[in-house]
PDB file of N, CA and C in Angstrom:
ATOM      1  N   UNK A   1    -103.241-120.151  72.876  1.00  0.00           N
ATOM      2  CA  UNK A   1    -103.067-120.993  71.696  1.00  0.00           C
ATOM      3  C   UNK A   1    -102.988-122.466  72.063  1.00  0.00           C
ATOM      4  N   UNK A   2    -103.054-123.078  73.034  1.00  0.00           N
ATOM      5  CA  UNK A   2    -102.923-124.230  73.964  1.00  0.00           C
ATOM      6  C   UNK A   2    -104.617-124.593  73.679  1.00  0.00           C
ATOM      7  N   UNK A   3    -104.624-125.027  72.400  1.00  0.00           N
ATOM      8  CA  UNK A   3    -106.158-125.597  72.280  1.00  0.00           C
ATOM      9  C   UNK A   3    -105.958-127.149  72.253  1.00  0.00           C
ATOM     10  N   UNK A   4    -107.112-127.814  72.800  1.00  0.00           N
ATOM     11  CA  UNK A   4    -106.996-129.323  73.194  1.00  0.00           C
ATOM     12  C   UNK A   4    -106.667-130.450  71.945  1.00  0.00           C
ATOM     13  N   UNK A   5    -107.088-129.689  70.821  1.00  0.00           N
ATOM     14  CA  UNK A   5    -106.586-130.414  69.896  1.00  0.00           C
ATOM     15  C   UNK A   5    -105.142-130.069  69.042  1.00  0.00           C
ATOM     16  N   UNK A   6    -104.639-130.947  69.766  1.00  0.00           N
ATOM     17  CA  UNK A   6    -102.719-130.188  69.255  1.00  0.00           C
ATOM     18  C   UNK A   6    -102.228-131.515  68.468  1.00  0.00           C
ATOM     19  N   UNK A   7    -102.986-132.027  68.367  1.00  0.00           N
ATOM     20  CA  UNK A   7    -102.746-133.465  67.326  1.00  0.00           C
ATOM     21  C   UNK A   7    -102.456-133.157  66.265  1.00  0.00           C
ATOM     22  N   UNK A   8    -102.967-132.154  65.336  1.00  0.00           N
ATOM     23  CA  UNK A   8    -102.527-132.070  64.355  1.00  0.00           C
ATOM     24  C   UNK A   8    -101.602-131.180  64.103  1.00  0.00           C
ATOM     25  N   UNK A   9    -100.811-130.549  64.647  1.00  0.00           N
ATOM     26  CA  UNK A   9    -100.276-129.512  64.631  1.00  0.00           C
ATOM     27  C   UNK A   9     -98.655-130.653  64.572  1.00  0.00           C
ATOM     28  N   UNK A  10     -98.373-131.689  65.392  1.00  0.00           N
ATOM     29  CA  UNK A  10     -97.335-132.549  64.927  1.00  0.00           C
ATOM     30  C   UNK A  10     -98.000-133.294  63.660  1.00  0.00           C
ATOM     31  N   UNK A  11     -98.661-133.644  63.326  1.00  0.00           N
ATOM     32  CA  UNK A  11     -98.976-134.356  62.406  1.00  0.00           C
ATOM     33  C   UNK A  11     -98.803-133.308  61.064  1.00  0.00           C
ATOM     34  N   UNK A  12     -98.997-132.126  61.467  1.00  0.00           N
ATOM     35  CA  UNK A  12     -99.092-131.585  59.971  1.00  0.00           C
ATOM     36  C   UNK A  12     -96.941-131.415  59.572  1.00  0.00           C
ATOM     37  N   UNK A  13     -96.774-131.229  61.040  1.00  0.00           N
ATOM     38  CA  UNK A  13     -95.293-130.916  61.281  1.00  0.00           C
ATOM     39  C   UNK A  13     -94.658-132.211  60.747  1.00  0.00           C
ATOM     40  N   UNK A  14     -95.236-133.087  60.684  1.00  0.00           N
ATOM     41  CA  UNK A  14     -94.776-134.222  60.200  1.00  0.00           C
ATOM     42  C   UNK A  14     -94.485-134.713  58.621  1.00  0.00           C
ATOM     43  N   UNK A  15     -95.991-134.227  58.559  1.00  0.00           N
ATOM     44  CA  UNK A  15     -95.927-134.316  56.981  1.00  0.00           C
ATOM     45  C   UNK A  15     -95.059-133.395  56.213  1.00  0.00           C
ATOM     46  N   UNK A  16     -95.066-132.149  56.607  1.00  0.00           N
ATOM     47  CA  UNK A  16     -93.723-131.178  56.070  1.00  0.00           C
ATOM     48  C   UNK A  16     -92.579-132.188  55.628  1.00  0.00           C
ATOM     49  N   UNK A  17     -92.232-132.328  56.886  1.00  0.00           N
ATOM     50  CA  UNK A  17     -91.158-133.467  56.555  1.00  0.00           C
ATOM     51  C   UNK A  17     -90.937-134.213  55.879  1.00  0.00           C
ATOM     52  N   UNK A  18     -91.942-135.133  55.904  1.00  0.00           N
ATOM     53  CA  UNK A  18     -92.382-136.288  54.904  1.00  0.00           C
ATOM     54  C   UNK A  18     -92.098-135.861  53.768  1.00  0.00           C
ATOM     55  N   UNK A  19     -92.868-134.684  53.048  1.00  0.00           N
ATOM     56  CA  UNK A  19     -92.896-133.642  51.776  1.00  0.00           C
ATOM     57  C   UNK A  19     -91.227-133.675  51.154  1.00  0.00           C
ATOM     58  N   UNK A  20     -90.831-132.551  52.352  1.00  0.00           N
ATOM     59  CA  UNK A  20     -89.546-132.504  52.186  1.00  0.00           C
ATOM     60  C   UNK A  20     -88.487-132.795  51.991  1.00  0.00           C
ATOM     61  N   UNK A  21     -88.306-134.056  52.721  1.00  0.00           N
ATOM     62  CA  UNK A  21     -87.566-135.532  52.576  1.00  0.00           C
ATOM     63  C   UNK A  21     -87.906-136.431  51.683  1.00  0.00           C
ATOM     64  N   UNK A  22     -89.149-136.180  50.767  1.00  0.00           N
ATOM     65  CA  UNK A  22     -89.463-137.059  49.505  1.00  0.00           C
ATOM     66  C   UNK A  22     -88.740-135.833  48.303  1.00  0.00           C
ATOM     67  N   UNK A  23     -89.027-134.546  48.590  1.00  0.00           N
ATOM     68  CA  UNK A  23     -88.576-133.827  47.414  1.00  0.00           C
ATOM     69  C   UNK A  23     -87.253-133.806  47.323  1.00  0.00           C
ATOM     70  N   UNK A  24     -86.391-133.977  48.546  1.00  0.00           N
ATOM     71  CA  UNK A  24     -84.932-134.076  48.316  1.00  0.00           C
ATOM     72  C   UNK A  24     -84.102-135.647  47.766  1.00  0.00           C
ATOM     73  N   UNK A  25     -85.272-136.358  48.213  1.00  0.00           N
ATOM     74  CA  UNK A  25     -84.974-137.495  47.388  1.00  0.00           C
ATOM     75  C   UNK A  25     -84.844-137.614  45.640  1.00  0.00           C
ATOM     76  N   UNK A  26     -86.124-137.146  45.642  1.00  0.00           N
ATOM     77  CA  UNK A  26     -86.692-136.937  44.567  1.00  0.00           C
ATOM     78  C   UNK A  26     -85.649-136.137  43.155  1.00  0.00           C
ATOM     79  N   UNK A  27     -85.479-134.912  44.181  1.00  0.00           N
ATOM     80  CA  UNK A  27     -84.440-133.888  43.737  1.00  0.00           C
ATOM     81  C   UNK A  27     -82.664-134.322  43.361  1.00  0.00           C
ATOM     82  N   UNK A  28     -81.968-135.357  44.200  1.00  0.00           N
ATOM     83  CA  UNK A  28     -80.924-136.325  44.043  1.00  0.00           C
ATOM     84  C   UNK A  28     -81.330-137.075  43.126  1.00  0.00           C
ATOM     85  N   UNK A  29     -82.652-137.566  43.628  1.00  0.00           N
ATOM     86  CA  UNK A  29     -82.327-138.670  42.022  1.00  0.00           C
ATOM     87  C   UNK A  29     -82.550-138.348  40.743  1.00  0.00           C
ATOM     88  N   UNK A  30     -83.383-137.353  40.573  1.00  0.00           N
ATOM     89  CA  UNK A  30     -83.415-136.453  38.986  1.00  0.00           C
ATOM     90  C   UNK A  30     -81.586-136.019  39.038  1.00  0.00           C
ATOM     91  N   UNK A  31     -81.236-135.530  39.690  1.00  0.00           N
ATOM     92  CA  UNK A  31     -79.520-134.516  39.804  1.00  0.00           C
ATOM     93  C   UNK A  31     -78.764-136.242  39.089  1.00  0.00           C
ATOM     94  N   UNK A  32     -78.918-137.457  39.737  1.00  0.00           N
ATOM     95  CA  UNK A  32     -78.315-138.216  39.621  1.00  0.00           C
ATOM     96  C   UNK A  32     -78.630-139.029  37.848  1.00  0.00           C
ATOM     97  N   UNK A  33     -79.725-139.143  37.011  1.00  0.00           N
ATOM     98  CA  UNK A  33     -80.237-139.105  35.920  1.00  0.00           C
ATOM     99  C   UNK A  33     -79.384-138.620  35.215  1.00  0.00           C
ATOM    100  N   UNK A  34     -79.829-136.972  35.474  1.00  0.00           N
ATOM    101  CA  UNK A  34     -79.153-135.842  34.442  1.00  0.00           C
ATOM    102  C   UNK A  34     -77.707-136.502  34.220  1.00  0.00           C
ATOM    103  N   UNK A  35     -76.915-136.780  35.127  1.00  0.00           N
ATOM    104  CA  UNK A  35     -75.676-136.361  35.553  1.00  0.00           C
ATOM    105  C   UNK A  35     -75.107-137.525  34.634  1.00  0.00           C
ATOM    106  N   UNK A  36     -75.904-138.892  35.232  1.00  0.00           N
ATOM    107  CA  UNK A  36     -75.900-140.563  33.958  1.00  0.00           C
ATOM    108  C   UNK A  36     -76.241-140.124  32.468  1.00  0.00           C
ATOM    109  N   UNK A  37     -77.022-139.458  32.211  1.00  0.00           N
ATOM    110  CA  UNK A  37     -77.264-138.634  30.974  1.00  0.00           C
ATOM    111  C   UNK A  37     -75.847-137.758  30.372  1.00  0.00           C
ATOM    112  N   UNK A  38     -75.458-136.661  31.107  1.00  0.00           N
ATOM    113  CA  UNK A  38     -74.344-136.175  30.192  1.00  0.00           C
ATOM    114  C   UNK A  38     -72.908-136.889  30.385  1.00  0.00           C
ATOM    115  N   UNK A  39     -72.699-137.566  31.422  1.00  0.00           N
ATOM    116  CA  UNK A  39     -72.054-138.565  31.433  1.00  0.00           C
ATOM    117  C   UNK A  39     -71.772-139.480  30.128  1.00  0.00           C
ATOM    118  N   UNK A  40     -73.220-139.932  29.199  1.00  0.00           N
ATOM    119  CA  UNK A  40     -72.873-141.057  29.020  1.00  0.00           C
ATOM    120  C   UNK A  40     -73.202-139.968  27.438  1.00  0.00           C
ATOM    121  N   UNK A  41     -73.399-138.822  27.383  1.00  0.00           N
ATOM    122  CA  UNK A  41     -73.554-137.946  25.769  1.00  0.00           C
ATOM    123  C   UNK A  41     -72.066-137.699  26.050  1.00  0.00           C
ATOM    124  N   UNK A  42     -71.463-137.903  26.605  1.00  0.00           N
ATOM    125  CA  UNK A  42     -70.005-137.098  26.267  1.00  0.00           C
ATOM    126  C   UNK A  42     -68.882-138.146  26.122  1.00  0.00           C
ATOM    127  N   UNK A  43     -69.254-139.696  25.966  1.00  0.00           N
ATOM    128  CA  UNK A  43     -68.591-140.624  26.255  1.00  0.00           C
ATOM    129  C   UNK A  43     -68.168-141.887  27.020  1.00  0.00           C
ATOM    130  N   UNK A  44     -68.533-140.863  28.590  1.00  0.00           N
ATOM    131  CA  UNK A  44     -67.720-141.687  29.864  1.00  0.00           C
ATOM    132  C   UNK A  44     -69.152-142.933  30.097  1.00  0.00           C
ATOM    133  N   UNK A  45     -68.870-144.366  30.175  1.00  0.00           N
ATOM    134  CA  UNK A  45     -69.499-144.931  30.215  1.00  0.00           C
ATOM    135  C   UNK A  45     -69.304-145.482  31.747  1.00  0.00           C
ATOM    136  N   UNK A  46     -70.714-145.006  32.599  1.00  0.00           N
ATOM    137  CA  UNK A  46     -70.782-145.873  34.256  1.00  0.00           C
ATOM    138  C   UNK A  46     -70.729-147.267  34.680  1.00  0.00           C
TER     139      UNK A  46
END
C-alpha cells in the first residue's frame, strides 16, 4: 500500500478536518442563535 503518491492521502486527512472543525463551528454557533433566541422569547435580555 506504500504507493509513491501518498500526497493525498494527508491532504484528504486534512480536509476531514477542515470539514469537521468548520461543522463544529458551525454547529456552536447555530446551538449559540437558538439559545439567543429562547433566551430572549422568554424574557431574559443578553
Amino acid at each position: 500500500m506504500a504507493a509513491p503518491t501518498s500526497l493525498p492521502s494527508w491532504r484528504s486527512r486534512l480536509l476531514w478536518l477542515l470539514l469537521i472543525w468548520a461543522g463544529g463551528v458551525a454547529a456552536l454557533g447555530l446551538a449559540a442563535g437558538a439559545l439567543r433566541l429562547v433566551m430572549r422569547a422568554i424574557g431574559m435580555s443578553t
